[in-house]
PDB file of N, CA and C in Angstrom:
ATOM      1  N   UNK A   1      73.759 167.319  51.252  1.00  0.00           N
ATOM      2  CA  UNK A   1      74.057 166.813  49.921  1.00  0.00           C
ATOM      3  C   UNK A   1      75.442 166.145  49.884  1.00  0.00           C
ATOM      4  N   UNK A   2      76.344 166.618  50.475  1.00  0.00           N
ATOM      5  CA  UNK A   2      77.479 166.429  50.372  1.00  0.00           C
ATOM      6  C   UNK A   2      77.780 164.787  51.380  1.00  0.00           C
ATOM      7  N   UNK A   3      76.550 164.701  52.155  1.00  0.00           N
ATOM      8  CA  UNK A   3      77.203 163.276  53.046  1.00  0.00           C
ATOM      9  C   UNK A   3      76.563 162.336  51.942  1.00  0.00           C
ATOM     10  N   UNK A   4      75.340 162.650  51.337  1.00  0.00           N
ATOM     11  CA  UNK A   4      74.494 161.794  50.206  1.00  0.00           C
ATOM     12  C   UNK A   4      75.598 161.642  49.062  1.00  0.00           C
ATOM     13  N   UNK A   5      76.371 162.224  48.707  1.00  0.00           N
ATOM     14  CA  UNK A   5      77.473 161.558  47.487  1.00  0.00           C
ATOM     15  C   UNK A   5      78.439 161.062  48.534  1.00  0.00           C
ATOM     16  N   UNK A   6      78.809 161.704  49.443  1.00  0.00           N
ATOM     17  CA  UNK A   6      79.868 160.410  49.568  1.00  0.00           C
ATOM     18  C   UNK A   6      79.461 159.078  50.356  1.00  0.00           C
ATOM     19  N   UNK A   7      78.278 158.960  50.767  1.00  0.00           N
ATOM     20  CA  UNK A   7      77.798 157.655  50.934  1.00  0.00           C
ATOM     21  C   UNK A   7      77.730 156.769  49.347  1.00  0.00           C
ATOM     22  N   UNK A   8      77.141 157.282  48.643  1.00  0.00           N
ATOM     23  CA  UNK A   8      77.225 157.229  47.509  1.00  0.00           C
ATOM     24  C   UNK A   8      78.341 156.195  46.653  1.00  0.00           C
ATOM     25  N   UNK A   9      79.409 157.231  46.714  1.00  0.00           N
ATOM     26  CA  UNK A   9      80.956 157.420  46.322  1.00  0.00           C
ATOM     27  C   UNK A   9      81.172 155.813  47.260  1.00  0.00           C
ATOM     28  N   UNK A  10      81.264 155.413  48.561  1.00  0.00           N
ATOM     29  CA  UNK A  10      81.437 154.312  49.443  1.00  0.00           C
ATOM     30  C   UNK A  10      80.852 153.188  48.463  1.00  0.00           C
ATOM     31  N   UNK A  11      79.477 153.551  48.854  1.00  0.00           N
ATOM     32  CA  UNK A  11      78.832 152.062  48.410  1.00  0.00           C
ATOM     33  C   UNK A  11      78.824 151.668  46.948  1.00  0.00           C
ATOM     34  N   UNK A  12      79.088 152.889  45.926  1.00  0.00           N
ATOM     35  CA  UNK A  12      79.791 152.312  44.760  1.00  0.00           C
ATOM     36  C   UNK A  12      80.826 151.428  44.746  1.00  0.00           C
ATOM     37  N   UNK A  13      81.482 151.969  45.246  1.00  0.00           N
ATOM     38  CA  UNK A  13      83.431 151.445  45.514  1.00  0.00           C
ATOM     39  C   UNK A  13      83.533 150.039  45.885  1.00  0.00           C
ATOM     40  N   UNK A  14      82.481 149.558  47.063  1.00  0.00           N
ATOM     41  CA  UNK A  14      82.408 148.608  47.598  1.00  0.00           C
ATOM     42  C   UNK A  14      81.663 147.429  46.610  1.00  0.00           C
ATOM     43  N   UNK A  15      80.208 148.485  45.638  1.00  0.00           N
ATOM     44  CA  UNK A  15      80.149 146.992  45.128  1.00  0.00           C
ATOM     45  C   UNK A  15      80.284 147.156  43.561  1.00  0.00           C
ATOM     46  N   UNK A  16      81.467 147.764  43.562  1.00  0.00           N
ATOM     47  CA  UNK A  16      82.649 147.856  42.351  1.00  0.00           C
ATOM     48  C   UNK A  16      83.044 146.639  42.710  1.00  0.00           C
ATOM     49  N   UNK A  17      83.965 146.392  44.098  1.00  0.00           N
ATOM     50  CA  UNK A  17      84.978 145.195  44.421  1.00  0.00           C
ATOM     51  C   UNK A  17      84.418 144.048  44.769  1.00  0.00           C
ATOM     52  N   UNK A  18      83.093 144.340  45.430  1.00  0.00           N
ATOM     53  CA  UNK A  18      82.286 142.945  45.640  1.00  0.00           C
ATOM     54  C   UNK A  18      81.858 142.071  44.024  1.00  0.00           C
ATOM     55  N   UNK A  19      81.293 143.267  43.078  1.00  0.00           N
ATOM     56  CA  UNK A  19      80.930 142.625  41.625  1.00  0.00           C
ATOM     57  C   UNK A  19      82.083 141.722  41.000  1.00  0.00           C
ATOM     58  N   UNK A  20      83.301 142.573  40.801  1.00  0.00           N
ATOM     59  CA  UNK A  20      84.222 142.018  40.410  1.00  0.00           C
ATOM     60  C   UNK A  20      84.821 140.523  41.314  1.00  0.00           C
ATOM     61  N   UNK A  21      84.457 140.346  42.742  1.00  0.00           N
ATOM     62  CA  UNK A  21      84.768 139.342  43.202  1.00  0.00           C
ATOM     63  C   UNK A  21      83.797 138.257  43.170  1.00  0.00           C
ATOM     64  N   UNK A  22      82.691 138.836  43.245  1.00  0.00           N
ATOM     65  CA  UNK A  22      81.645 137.358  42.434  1.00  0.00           C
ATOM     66  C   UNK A  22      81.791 137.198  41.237  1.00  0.00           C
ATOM     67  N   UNK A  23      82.320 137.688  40.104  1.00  0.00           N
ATOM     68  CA  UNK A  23      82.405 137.755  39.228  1.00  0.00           C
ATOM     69  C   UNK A  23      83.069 136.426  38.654  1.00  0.00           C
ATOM     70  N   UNK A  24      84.463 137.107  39.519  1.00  0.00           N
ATOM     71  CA  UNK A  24      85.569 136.022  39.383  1.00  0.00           C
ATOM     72  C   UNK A  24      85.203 134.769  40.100  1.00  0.00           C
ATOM     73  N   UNK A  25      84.439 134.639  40.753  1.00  0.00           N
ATOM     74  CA  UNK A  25      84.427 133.330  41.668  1.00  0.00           C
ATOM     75  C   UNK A  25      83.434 132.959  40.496  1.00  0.00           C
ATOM     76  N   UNK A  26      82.413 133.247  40.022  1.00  0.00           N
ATOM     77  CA  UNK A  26      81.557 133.085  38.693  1.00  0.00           C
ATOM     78  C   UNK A  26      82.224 132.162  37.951  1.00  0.00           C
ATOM     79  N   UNK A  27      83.534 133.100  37.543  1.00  0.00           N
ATOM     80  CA  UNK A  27      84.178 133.087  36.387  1.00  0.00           C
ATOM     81  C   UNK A  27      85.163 131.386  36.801  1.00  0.00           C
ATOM     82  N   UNK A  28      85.536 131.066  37.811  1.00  0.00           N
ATOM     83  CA  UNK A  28      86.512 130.216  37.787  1.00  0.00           C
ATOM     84  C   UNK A  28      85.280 128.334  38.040  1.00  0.00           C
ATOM     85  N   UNK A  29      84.237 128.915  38.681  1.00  0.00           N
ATOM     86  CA  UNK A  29      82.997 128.011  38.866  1.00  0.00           C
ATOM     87  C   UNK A  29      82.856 127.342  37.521  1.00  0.00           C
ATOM     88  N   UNK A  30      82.488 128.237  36.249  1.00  0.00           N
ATOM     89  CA  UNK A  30      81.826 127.932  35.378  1.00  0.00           C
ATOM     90  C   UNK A  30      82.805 127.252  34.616  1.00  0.00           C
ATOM     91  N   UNK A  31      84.589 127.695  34.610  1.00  0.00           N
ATOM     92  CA  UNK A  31      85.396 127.020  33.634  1.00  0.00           C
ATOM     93  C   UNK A  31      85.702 126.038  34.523  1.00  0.00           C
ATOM     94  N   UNK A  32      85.664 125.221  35.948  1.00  0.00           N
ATOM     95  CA  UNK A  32      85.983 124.561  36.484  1.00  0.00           C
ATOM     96  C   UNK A  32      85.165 123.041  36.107  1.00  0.00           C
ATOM     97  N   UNK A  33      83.915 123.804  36.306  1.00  0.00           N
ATOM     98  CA  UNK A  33      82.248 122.691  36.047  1.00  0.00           C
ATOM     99  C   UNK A  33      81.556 122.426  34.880  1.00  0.00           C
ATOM    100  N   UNK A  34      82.065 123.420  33.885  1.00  0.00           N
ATOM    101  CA  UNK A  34      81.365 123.286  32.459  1.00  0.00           C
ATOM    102  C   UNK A  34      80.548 124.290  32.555  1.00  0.00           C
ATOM    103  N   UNK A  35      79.970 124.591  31.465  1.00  0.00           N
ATOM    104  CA  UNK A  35      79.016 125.634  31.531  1.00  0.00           C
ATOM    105  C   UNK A  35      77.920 125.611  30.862  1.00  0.00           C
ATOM    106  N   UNK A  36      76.648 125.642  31.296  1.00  0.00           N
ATOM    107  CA  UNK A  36      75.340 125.189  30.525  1.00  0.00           C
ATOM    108  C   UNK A  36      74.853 127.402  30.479  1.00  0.00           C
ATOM    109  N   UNK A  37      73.936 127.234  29.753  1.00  0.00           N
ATOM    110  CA  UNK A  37      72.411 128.230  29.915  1.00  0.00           C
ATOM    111  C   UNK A  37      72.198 128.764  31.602  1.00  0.00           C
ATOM    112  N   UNK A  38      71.752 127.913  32.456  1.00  0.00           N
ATOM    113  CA  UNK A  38      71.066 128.215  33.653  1.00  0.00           C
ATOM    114  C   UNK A  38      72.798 129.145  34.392  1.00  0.00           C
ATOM    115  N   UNK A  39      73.953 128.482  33.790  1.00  0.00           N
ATOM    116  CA  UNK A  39      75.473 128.826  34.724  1.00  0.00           C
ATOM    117  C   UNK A  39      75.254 130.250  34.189  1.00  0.00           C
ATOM    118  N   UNK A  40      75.085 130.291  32.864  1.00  0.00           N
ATOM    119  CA  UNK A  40      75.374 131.385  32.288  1.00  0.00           C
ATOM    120  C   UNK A  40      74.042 132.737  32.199  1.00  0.00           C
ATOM    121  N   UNK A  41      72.729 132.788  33.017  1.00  0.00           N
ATOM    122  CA  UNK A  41      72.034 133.712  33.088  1.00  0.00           C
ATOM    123  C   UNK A  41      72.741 133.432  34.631  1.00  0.00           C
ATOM    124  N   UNK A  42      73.023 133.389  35.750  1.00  0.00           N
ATOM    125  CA  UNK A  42      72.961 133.260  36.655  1.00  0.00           C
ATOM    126  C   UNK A  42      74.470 134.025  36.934  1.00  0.00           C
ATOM    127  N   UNK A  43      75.260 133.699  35.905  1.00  0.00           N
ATOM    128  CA  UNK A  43      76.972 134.494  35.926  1.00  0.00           C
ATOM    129  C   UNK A  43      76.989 135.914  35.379  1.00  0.00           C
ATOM    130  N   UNK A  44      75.613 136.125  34.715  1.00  0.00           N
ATOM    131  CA  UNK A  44      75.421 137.491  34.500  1.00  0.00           C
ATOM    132  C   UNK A  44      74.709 138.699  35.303  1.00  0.00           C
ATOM    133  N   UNK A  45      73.576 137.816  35.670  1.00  0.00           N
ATOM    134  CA  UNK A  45      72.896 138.418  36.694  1.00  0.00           C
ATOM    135  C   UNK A  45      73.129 138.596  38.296  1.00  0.00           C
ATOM    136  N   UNK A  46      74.095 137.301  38.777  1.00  0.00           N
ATOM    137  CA  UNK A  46      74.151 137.121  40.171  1.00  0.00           C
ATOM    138  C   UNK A  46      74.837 137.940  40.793  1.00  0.00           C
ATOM    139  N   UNK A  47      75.561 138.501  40.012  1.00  0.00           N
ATOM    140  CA  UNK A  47      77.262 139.549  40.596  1.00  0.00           C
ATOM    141  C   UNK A  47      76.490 140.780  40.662  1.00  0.00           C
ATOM    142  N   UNK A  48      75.797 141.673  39.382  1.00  0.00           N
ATOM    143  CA  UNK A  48      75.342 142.154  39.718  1.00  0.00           C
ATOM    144  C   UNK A  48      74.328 142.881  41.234  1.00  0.00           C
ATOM    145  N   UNK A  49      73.579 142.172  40.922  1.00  0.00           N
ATOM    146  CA  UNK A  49      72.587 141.961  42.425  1.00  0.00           C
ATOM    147  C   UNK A  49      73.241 141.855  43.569  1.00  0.00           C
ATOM    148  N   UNK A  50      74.357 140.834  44.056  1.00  0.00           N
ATOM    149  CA  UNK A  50      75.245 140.711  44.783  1.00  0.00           C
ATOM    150  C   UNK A  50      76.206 141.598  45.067  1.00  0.00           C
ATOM    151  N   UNK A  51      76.495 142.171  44.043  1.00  0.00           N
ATOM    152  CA  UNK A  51      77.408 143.297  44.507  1.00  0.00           C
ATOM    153  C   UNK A  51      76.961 144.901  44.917  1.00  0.00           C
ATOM    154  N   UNK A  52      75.747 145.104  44.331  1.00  0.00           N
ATOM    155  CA  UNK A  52      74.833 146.017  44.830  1.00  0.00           C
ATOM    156  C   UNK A  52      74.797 145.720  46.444  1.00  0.00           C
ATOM    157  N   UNK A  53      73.759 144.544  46.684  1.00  0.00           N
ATOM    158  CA  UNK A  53      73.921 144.504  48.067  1.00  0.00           C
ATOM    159  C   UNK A  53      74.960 143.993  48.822  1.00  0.00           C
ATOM    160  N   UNK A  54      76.370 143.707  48.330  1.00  0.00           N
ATOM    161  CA  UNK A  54      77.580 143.499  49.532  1.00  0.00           C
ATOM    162  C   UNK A  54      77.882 144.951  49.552  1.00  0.00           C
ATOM    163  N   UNK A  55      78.162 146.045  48.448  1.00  0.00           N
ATOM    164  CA  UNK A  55      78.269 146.922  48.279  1.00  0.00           C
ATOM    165  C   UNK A  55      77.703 148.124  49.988  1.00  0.00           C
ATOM    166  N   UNK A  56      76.104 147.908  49.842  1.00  0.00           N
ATOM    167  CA  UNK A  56      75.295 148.587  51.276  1.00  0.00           C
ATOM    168  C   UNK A  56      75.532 147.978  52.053  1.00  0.00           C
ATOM    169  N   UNK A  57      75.336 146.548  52.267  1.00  0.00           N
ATOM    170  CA  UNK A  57      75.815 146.159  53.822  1.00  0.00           C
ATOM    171  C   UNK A  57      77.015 146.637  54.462  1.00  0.00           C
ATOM    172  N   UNK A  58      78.219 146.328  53.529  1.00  0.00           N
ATOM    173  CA  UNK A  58      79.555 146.462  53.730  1.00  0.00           C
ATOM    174  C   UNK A  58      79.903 148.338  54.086  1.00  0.00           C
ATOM    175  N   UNK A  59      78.886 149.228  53.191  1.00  0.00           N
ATOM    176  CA  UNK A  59      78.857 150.616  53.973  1.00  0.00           C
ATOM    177  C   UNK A  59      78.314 150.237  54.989  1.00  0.00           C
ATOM    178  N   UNK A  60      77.109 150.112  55.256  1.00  0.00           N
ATOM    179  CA  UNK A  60      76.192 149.936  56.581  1.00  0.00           C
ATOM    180  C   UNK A  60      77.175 149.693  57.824  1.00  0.00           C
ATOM    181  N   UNK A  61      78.115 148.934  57.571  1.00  0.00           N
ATOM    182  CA  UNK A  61      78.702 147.634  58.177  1.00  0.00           C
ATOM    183  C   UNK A  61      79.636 148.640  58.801  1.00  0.00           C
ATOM    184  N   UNK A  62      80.515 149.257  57.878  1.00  0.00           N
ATOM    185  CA  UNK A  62      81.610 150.108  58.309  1.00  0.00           C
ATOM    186  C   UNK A  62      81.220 151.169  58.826  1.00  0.00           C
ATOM    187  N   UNK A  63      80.135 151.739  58.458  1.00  0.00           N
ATOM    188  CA  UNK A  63      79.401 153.221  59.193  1.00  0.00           C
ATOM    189  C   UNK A  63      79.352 153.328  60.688  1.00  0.00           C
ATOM    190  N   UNK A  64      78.421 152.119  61.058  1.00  0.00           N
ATOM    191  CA  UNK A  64      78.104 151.648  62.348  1.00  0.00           C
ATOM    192  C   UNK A  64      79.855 151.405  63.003  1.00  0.00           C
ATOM    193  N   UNK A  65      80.521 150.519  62.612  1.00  0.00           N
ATOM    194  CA  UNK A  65      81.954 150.366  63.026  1.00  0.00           C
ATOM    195  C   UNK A  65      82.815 151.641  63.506  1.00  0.00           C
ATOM    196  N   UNK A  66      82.595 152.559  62.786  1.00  0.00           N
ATOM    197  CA  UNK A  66      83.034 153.863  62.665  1.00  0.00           C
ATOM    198  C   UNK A  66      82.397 154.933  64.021  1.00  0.00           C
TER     199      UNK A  66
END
């Protein structure tokens, strides 16, 4: 139980910092280019999803490294 939360605890953390960094790259895209509908379901949804999975790879990634 205890390796299952802190894998856990990791791959949160990771796509805590991955969300917030698509986020921002989102965020500087859309005020750079204008922003329609399609920018804006895509700046909500994409980080999400994305940061979930940079989140596991990036454990995966470091586990194996380790």
């Amino acid at each position: 139980m205890r390796k299952t939360l802190k894998a856990a605890w990791w791959i949160g953390l990771f796509s805590f910092l991955a969300y917030g960094a698509v986020k921002l790259v989102f965020a500087v895209a859309c005020n750079l280019g204008g922003h329609n509908m399609t920018e804006a379901i895509f700046g909500v949804t994409t980080p999400i999803i994305l940061g979930l999975a940079i989140g596991v790879e990036a454990f995966l990634w470091f586990r194996q490294a380790h």
